[in-house]
C-alpha atoms as a PDB file:
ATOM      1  CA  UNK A   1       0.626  17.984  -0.472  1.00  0.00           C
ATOM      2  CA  UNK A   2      -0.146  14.195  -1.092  1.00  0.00           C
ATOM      3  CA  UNK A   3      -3.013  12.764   0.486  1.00  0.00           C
ATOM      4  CA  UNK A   4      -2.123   9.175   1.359  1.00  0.00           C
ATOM      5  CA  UNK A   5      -5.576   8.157   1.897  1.00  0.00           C
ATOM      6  CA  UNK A   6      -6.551   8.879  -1.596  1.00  0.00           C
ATOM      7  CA  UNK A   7      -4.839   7.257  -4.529  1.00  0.00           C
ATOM      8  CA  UNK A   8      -5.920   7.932  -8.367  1.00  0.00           C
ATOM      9  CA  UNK A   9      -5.412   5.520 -11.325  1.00  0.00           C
ATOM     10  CA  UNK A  10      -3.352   6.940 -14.197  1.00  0.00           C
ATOM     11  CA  UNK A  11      -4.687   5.936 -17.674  1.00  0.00           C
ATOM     12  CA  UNK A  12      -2.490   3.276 -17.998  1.00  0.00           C
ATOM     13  CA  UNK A  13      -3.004   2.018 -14.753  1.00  0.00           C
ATOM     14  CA  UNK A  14      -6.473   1.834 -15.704  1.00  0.00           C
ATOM     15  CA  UNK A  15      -6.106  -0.157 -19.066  1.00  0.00           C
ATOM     16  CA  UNK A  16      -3.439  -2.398 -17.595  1.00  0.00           C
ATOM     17  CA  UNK A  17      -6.138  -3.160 -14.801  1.00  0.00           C
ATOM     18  CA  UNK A  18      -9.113  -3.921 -16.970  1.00  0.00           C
ATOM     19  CA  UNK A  19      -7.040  -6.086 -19.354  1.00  0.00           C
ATOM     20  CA  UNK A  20      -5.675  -7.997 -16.935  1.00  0.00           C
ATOM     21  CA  UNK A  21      -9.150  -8.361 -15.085  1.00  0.00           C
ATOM     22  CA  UNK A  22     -10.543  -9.556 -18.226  1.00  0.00           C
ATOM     23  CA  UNK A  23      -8.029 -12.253 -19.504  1.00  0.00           C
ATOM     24  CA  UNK A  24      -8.431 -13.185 -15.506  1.00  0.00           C
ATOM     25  CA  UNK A  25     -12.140 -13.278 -15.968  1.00  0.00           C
ATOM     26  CA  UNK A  26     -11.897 -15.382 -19.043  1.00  0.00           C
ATOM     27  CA  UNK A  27      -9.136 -17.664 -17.588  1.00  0.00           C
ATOM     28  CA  UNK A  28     -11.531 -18.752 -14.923  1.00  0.00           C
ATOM     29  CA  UNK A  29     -14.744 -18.543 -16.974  1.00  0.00           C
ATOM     30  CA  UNK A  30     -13.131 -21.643 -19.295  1.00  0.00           C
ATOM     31  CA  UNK A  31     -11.243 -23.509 -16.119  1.00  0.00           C
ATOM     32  CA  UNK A  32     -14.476 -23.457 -14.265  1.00  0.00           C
ATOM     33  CA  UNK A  33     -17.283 -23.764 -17.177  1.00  0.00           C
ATOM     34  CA  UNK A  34     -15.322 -24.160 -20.406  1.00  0.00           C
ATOM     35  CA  UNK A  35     -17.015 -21.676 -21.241  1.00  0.00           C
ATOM     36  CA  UNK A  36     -15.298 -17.887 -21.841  1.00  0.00           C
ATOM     37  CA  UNK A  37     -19.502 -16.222 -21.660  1.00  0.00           C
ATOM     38  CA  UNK A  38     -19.147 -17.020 -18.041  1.00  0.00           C
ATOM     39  CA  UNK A  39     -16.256 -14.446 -17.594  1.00  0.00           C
ATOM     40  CA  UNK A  40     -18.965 -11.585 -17.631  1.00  0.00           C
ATOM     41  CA  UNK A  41     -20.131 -12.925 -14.004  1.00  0.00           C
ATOM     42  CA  UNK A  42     -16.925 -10.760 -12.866  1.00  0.00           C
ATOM     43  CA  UNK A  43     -18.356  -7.876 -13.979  1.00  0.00           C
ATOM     44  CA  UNK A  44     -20.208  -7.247 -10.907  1.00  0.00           C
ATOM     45  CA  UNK A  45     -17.235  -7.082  -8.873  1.00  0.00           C
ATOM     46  CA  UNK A  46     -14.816  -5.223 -10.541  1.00  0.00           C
ATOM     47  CA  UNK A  47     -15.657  -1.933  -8.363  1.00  0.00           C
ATOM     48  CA  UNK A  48     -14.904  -3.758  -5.197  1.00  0.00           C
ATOM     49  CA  UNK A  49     -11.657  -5.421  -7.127  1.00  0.00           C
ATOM     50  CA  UNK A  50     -10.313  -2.254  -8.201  1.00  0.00           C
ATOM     51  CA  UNK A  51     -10.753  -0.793  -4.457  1.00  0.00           C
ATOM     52  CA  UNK A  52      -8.742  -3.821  -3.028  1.00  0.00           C
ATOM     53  CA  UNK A  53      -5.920  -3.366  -5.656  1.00  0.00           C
ATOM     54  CA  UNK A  54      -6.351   0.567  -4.199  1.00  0.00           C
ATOM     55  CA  UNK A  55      -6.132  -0.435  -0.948  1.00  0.00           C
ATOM     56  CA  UNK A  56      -3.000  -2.296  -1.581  1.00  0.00           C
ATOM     57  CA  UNK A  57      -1.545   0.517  -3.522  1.00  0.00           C
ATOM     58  CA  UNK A  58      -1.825   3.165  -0.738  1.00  0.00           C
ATOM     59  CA  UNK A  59      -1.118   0.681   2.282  1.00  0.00           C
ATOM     60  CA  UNK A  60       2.095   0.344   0.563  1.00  0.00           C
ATOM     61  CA  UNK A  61       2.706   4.165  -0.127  1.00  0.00           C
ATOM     62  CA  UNK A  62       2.311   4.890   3.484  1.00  0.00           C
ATOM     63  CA  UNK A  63       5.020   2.323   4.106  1.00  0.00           C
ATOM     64  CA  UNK A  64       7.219   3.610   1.507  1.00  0.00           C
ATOM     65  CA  UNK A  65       6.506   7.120   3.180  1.00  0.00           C
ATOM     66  CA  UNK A  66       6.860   6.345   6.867  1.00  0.00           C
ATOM     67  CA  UNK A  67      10.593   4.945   5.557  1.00  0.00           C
ATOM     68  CA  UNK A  68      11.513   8.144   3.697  1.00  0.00           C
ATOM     69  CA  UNK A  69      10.275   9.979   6.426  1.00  0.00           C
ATOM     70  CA  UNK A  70      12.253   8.502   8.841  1.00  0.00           C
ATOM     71  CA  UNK A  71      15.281   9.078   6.945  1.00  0.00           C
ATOM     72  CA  UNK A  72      14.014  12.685   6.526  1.00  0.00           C
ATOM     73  CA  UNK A  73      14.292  13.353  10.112  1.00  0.00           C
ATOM     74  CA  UNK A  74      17.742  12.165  10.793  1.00  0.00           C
ATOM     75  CA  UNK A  75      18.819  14.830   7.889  1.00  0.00           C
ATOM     76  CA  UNK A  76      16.751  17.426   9.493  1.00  0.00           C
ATOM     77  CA  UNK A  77      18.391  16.894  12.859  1.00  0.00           C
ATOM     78  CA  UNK A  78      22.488  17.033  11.105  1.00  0.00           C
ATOM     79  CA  UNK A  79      21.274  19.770   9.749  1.00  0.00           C
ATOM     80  CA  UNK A  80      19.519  22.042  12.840  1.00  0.00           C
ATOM     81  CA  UNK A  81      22.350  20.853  14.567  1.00  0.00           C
ATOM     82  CA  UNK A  82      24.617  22.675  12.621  1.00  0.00           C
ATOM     83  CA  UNK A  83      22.838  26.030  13.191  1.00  0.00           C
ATOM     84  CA  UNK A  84      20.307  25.867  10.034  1.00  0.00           C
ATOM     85  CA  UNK A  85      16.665  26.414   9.813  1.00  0.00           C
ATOM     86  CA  UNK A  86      13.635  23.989   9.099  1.00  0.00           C
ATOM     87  CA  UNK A  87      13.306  25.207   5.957  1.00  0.00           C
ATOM     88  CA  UNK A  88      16.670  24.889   5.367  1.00  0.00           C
ATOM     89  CA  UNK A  89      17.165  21.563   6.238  1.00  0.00           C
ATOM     90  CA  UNK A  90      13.943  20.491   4.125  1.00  0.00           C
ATOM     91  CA  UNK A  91      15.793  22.183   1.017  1.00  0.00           C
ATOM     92  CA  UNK A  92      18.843  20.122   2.038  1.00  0.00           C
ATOM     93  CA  UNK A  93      16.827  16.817   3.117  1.00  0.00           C
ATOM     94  CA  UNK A  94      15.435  16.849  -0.530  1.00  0.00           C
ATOM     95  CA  UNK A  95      18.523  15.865  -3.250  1.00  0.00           C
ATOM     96  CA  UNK A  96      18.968  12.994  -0.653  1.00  0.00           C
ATOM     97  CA  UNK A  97      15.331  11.480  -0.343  1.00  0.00           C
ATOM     98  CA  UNK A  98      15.853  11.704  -4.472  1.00  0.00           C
ATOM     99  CA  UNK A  99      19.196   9.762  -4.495  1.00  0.00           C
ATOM    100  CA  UNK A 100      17.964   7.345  -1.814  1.00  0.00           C
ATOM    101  CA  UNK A 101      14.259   6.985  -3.197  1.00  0.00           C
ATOM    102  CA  UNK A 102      14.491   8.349  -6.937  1.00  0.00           C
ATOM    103  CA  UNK A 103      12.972  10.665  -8.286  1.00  0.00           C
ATOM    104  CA  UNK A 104       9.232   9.443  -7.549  1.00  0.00           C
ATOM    105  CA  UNK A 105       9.834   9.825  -4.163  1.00  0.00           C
ATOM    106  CA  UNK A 106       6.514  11.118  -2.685  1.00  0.00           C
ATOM    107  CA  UNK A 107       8.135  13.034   0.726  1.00  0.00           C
ATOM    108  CA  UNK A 108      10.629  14.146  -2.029  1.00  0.00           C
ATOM    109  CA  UNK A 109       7.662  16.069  -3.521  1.00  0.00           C
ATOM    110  CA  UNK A 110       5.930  17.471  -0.437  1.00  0.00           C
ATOM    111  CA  UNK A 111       8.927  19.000   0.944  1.00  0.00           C
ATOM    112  CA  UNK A 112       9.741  20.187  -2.436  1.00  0.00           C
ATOM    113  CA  UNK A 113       6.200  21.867  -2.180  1.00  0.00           C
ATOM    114  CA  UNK A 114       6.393  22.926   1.293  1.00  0.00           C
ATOM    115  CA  UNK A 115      10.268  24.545   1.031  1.00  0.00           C
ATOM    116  CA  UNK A 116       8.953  26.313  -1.905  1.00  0.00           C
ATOM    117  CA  UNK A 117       5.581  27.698   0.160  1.00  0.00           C
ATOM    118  CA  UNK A 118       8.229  28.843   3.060  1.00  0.00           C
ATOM    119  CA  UNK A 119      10.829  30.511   0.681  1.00  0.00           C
ATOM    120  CA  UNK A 120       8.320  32.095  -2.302  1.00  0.00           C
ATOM    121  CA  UNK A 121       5.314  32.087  -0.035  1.00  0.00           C
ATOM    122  CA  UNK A 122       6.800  33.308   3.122  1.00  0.00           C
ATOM    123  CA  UNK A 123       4.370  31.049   5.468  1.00  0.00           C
ATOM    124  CA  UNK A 124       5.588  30.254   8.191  1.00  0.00           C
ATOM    125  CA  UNK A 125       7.016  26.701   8.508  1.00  0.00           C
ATOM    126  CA  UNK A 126       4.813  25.029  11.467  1.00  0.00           C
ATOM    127  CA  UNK A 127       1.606  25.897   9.589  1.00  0.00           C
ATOM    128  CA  UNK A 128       2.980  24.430   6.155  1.00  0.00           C
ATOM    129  CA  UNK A 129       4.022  21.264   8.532  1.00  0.00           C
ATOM    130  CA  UNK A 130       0.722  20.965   9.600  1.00  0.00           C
ATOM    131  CA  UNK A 131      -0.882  20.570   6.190  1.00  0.00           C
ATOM    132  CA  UNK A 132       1.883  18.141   5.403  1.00  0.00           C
ATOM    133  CA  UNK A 133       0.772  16.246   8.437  1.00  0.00           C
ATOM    134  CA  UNK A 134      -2.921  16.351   8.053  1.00  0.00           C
ATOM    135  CA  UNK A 135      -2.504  15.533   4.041  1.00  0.00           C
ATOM    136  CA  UNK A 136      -0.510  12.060   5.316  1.00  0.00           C
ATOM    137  CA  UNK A 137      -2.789  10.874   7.669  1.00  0.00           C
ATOM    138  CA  UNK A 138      -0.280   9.426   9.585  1.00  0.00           C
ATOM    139  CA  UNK A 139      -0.087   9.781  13.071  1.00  0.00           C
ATOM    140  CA  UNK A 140       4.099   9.393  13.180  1.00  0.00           C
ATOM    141  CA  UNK A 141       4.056  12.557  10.821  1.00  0.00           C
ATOM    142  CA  UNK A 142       1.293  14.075  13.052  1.00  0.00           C
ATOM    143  CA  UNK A 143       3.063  13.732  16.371  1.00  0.00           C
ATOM    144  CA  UNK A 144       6.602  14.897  14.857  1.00  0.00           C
ATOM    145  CA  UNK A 145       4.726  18.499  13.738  1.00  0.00           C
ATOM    146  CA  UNK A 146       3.676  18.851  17.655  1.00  0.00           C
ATOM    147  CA  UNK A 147       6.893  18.233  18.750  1.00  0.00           C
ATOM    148  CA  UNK A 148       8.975  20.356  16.324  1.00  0.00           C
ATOM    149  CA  UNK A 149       5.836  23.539  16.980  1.00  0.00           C
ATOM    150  CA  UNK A 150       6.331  23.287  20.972  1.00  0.00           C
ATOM    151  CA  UNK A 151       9.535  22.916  20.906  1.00  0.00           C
ATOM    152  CA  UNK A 152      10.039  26.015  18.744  1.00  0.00           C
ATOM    153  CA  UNK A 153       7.218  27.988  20.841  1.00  0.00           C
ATOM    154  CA  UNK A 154       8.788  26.664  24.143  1.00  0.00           C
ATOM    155  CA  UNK A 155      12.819  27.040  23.304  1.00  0.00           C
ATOM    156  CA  UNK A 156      13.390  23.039  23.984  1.00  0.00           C
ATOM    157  CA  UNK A 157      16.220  21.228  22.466  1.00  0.00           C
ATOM    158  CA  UNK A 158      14.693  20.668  18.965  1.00  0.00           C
ATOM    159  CA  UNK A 159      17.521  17.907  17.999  1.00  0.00           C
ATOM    160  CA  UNK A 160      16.704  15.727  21.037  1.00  0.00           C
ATOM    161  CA  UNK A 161      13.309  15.415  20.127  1.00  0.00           C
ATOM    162  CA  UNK A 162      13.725  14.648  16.308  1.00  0.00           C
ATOM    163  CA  UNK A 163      16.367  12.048  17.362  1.00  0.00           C
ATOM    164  CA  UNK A 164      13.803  10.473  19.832  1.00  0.00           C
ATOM    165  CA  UNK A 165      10.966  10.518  17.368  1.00  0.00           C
ATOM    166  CA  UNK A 166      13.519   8.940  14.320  1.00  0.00           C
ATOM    167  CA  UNK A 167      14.122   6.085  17.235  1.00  0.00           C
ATOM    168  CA  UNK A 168      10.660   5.784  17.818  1.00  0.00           C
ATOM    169  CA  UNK A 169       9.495   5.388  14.062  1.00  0.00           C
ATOM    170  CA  UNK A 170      12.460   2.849  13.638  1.00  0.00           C
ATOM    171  CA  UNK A 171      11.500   1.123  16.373  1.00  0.00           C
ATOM    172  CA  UNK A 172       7.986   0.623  15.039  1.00  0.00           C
ATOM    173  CA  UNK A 173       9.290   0.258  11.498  1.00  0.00           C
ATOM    174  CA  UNK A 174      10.974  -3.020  13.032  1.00  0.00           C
ATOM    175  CA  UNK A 175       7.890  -4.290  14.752  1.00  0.00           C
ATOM    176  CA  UNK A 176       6.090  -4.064  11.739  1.00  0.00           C
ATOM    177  CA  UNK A 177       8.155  -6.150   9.640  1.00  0.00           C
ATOM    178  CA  UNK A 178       8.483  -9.156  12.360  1.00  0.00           C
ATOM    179  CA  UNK A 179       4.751  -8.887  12.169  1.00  0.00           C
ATOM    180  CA  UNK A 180       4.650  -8.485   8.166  1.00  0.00           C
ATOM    181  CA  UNK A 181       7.508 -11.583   8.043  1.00  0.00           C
ATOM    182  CA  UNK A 182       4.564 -13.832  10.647  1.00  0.00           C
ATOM    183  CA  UNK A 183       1.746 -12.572   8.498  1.00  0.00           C
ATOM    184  CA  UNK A 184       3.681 -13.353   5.229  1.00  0.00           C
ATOM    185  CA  UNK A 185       4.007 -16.888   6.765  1.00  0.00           C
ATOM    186  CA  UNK A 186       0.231 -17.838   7.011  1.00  0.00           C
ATOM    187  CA  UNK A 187      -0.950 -15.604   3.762  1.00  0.00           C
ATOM    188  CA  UNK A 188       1.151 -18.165   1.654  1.00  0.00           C
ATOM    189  CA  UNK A 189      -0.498 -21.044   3.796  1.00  0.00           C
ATOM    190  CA  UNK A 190      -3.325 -19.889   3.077  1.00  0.00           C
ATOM    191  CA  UNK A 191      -2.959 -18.912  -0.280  1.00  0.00           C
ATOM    192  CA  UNK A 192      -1.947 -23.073  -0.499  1.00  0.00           C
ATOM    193  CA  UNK A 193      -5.429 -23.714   0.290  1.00  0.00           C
ATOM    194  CA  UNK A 194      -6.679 -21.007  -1.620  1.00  0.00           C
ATOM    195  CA  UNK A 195      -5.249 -22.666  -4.367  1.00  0.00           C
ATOM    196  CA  UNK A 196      -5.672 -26.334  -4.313  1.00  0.00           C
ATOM    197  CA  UNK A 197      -8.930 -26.840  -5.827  1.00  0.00           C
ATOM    198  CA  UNK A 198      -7.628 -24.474  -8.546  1.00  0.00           C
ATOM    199  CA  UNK A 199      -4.812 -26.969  -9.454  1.00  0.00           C
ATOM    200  CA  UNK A 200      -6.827 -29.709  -9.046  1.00  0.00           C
ATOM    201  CA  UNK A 201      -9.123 -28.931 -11.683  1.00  0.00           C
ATOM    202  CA  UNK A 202      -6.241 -27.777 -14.054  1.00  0.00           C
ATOM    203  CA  UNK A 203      -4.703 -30.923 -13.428  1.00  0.00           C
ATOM    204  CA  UNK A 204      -7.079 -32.919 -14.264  1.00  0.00           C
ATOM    205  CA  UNK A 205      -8.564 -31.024 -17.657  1.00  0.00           C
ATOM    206  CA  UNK A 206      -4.624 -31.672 -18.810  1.00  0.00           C
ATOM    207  CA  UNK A 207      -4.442 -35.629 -17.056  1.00  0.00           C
ATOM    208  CA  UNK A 208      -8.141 -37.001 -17.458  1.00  0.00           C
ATOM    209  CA  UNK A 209     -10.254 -34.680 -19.528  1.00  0.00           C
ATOM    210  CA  UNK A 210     -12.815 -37.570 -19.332  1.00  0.00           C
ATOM    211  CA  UNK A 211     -12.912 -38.008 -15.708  1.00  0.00           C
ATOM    212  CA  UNK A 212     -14.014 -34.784 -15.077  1.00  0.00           C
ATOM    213  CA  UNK A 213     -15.786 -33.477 -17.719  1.00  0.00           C
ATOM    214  CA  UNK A 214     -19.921 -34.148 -16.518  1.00  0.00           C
ATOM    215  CA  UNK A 215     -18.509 -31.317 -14.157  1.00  0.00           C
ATOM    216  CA  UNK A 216     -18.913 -29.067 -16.999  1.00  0.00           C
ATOM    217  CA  UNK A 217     -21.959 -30.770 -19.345  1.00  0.00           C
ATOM    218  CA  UNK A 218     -24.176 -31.526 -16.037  1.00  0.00           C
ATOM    219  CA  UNK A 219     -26.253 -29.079 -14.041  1.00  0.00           C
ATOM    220  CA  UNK A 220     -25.257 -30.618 -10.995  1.00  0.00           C
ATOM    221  CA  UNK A 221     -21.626 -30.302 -12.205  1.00  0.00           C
ATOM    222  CA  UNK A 222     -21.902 -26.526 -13.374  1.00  0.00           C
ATOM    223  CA  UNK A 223     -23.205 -26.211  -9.974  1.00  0.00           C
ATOM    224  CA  UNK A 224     -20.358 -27.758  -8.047  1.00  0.00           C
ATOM    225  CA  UNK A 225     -18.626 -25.430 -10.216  1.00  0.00           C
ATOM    226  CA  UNK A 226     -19.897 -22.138  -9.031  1.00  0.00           C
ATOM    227  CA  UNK A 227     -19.828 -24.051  -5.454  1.00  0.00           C
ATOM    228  CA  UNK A 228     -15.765 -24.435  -5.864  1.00  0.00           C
ATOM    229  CA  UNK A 229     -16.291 -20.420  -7.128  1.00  0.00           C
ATOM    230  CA  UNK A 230     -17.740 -18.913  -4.304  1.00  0.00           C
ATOM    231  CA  UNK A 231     -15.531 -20.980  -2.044  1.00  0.00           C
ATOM    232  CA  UNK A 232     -12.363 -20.082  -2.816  1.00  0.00           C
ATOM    233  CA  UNK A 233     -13.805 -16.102  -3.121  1.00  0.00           C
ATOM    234  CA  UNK A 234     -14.724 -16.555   1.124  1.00  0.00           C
ATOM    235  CA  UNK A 235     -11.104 -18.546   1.616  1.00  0.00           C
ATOM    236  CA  UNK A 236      -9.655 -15.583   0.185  1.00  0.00           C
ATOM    237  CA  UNK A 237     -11.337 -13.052   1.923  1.00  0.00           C
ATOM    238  CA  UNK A 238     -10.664 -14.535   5.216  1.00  0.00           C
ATOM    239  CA  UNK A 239      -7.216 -14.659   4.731  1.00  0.00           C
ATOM    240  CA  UNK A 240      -7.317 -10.887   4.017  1.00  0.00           C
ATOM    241  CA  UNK A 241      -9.005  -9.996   7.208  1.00  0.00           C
ATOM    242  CA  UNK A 242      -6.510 -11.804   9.046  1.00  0.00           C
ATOM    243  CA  UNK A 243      -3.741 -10.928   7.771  1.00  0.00           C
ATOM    244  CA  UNK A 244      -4.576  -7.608   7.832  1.00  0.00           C
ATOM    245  CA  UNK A 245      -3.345  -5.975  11.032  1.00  0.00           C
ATOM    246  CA  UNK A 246      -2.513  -2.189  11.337  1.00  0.00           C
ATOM    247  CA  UNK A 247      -0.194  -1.009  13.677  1.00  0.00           C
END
């Protein structure tokens, strides 16, 4: 099973991110200092860049998964409803996650694994939901596996409840984009500010080289500089710790 709280680079990921954090480096080394030995200063960072980009990465699986998932459970429930089993309507629930989702489709893949631990394995279905559950971290997945093993230990109507926990999860799904849609709103303002003093410096190396260059051949220059530097690194990670809101 996946674990959604974990996510590994590929080797490509991992070139792609360390050439792109170096021409990045080196971009700012000569806007800031004209000066590309300056880029190394980003060197120090790059574990706690590469966990933000990892961050992202999984924040945006579990997204991706809480939609397939929902999906997932509207199948199940046609299917149960028409006299099959769990593990039947996993096996039938999968061809359609792929044609919706592709082929990469990570619920695609767990039930793939956990159909294939019920029919070859011959566990039994609740316990292979669990460790799909407890692999996703997600409390919507969690609460679904409760509700599917009591109402299999107690004889309740099994389709009722996977209807009412699809509602639920769409119902969440749609609070969490009008919050993503506000959020979206101020990250670009404040990605504006962020910014600015970017494109002000850029624009005036390519309007009035002159103008501004004792920023870079004075110490009290190189200094307002790293000032500008370490300014627009807090703006930034404000914004993130606003905008970031779990629901």
């Amino acid at each position: 099973m996946t674990d959604l709280g974990e996510y590994t680079f590929s080797n490509k990921e991992d070139v792609l991110f360390y050439v792109s954090l170096t021409v990045l480096g080196l971009a700012i080394s000569y806007l800031l200092y004209r000066n590309i030995l300056f880029a190394v200063v980003i060197i120090p960072f790059t574990r706690r860049i590469k966990g933000f980009v990892k961050q992202t990465i999984i924040r945006n699986r579990r997204r991706k998964y809480m939609a397939e998932f929902k999906d997932f459970l509207f199948m199940a429930s046609t299917s149960i409803g028409s006299g099959r089993s769990m593990k039947d309507a996993i096996a039938e629930s999968i061809p359609s996650l792929i044609n919706i989702y592709g082929s990469k489709s990570i619920l695609a893949g767990d039930l793939t694994k956990a159909h294939e631990r019920m029919e070859k394995g011959g566990e039994n279905d609740v316990s292979v939901l669990q460790d799909l559950s407890e692999a996703s971290g997600l409390e919507d997945v969690h609460d679904f596996v409760t509700i599917y093993s009591i109402c299999k230990t107690t004889g309740a109507s099994l389709i009722t409840a996977l209807n009412k926990a699809a509602a639920v999860i769409m119902e969440k799904m749609s609070i969490d984009r009008e919050i993503e849609e506000l959020i979206k709103r101020k990250e670009s303002e404040g990605l504006v500010i962020f910014a600015m003093p970017v494109l002000i410096i850029l624009f005036l190396n390519l309007t009035s080289p002159d103008y501004i260059s004792p920023l870079y051949e004075t110490i009290p220059g190189r200094i307002i500089m790293t000032a500008v530097a370490a300014s627009n690194i807090g703006i930034y990670t404000i914004i993130q710790r606003i905008t970031n809101v779990e629901i």
